[in-house]
Protein backbone atom coordinates (compact mmCIF):
# COMPACT_ATOMS: atom_id res chain seq x y z
CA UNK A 1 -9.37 16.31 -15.11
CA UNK A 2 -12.48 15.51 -13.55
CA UNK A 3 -12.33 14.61 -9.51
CA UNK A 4 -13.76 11.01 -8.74
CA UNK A 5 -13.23 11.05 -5.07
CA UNK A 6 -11.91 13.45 -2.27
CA UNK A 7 -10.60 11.51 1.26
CA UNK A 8 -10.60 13.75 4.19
CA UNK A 9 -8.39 12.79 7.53
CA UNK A 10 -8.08 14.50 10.52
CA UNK A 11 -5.36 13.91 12.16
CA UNK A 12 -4.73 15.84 15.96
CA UNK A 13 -2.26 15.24 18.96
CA UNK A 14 1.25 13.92 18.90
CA UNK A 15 0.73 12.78 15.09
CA UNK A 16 2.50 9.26 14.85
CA UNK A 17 2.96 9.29 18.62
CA UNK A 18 -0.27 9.19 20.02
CA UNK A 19 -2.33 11.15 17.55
CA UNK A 20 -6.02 10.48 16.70
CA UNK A 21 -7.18 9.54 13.16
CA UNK A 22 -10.71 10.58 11.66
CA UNK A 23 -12.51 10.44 8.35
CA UNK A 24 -14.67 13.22 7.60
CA UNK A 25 -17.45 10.14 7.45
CA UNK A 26 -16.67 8.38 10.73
CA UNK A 27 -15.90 5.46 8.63
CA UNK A 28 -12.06 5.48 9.72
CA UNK A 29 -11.47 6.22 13.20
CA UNK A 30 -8.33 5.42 15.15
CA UNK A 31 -5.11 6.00 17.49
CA UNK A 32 -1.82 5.94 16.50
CA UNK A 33 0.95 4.68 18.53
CA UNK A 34 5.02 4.28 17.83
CA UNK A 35 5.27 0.82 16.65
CA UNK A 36 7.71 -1.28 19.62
CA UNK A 37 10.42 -1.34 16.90
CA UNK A 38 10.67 2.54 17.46
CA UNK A 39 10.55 2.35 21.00
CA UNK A 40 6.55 3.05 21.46
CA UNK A 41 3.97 0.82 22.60
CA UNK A 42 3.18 -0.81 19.29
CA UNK A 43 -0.64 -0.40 20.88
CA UNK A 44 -1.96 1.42 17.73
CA UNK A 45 -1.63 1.68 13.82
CA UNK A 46 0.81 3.41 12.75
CA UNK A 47 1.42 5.60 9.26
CA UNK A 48 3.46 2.99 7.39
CA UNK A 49 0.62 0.16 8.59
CA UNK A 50 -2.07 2.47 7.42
CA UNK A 51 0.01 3.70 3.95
CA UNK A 52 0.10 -0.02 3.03
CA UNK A 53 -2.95 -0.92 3.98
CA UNK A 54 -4.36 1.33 1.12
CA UNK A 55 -1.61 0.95 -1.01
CA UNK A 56 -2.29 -2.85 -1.07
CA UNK A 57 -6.20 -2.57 -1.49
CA UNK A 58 -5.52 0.15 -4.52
CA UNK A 59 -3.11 -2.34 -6.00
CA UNK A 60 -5.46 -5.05 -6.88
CA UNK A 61 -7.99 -3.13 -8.19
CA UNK A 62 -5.40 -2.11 -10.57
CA UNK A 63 -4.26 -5.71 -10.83
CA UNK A 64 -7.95 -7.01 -11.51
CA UNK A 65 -8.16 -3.59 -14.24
CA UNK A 66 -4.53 -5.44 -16.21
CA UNK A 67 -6.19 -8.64 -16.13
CA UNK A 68 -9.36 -7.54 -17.51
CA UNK A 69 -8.17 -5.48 -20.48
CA UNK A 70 -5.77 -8.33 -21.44
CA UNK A 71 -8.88 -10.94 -21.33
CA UNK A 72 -7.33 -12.79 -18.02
CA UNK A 73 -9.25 -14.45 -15.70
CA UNK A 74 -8.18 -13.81 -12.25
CA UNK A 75 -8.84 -17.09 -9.93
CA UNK A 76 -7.72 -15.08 -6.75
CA UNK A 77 -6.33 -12.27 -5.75
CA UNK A 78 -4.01 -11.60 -2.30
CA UNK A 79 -1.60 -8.79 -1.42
CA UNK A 80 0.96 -8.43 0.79
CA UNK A 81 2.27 -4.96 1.19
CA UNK A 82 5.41 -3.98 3.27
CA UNK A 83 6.37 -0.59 3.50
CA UNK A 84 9.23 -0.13 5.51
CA UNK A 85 10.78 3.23 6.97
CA UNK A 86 14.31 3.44 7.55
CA UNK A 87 17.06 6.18 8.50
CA UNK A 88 20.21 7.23 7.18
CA UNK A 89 23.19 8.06 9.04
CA UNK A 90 22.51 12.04 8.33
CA UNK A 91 19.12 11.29 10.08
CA UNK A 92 16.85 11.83 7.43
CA UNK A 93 13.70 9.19 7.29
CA UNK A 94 12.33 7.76 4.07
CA UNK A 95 10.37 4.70 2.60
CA UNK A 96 10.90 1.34 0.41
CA UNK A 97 8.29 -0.86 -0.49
CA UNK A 98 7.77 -4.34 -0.82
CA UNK A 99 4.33 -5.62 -2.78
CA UNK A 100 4.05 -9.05 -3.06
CA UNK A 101 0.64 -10.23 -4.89
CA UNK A 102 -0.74 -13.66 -5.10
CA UNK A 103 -2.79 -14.16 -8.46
CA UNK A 104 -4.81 -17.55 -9.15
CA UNK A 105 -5.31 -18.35 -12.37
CA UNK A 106 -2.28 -17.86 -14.07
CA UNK A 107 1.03 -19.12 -14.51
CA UNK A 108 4.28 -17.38 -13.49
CA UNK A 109 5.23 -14.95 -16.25
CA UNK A 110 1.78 -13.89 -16.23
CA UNK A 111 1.49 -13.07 -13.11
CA UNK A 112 4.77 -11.12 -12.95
CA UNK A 113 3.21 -9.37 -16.09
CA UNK A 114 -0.12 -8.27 -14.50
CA UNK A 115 2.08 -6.59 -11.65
CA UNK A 116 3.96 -4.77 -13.62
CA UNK A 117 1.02 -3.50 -15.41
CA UNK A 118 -1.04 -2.86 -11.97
CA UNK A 119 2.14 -0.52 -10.91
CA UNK A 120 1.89 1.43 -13.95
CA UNK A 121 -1.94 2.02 -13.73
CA UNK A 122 -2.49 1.69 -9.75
CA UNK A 123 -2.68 5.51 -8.29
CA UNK A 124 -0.42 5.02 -5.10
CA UNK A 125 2.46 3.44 -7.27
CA UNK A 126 2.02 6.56 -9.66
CA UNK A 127 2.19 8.87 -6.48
CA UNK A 128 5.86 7.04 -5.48
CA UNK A 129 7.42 6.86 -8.37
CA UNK A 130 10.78 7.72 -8.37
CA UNK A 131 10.32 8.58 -4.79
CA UNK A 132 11.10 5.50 -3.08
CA UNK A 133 12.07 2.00 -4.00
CA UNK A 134 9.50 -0.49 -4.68
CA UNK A 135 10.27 -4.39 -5.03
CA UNK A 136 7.73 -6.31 -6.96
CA UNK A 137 7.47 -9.60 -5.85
CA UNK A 138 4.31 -11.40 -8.07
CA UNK A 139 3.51 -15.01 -7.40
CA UNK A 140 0.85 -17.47 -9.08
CA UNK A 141 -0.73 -19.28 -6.74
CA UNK A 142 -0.82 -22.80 -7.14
């Protein structure tokens, strides 16, 4: 398999709790801070904020990639991504998803279609799989 693309982070500090973020091209560059609901500041991004960030952006190319090998004509395209970290009583953290997408053009069953095609193709749902939950929650925009 030939590589397309190699991201490289840096990532220094207290990690989630005041850690700095940096691309190996200066094009990402930021703090991280506890979100408020974890008892931080909430003053920075945070891991889940930046893990569905990309997750989100990935997930319509690989919506507008469905539509295009079916012959669909995409109107519009939104997404909005939750990804939500929660603990169980033994401690242990771990991660659900929620991606919602917003597709003009379409009706209904067409748009719940696409999504379920864009999760089988886009890379971050491949990388989860069977890992954590994921709710799919397609919409066509009226």
């Amino acid at each position: 398999m030939a590589v397309s693309y190699t991201a490289v982070v840096d990532v220094d500090g207290e990690g989630r709790n005041g850690g700095h973020v940096r691309s190996s091209d200066g094009l990402l560059e930021t703090r991280l801070a506890l979100p408020k609901e974890l008892g931080g500041a909430g003053t920075a991004t945070n891991p889940e904020q930046l893990l569905a960030a990309g997750w989100a952006a990935c997930f319509l190319g690989a919506l507008r990639r469905a539509a295009t090998t079916r012959g669909v004509r995409l109107t519009s395209t939104a997404i909005t991504a939750e990804v939500t970290l929660t603990h169980g009583e033994d401690g242990e953290f771990s991660l659900s998803a929620v991606l919602s997408p917003v597709l003009g053009g379409v009706d209904q069953a067409t748009a719940e279609e696409l999504a379920r095609a864009a999760h089988q193709i886009c890379p971050y749902s491949k990388a989860t799989r069977d890992n954590i939950p994921v709710v799919l929650n397609a919409t066509a925009a009226a």
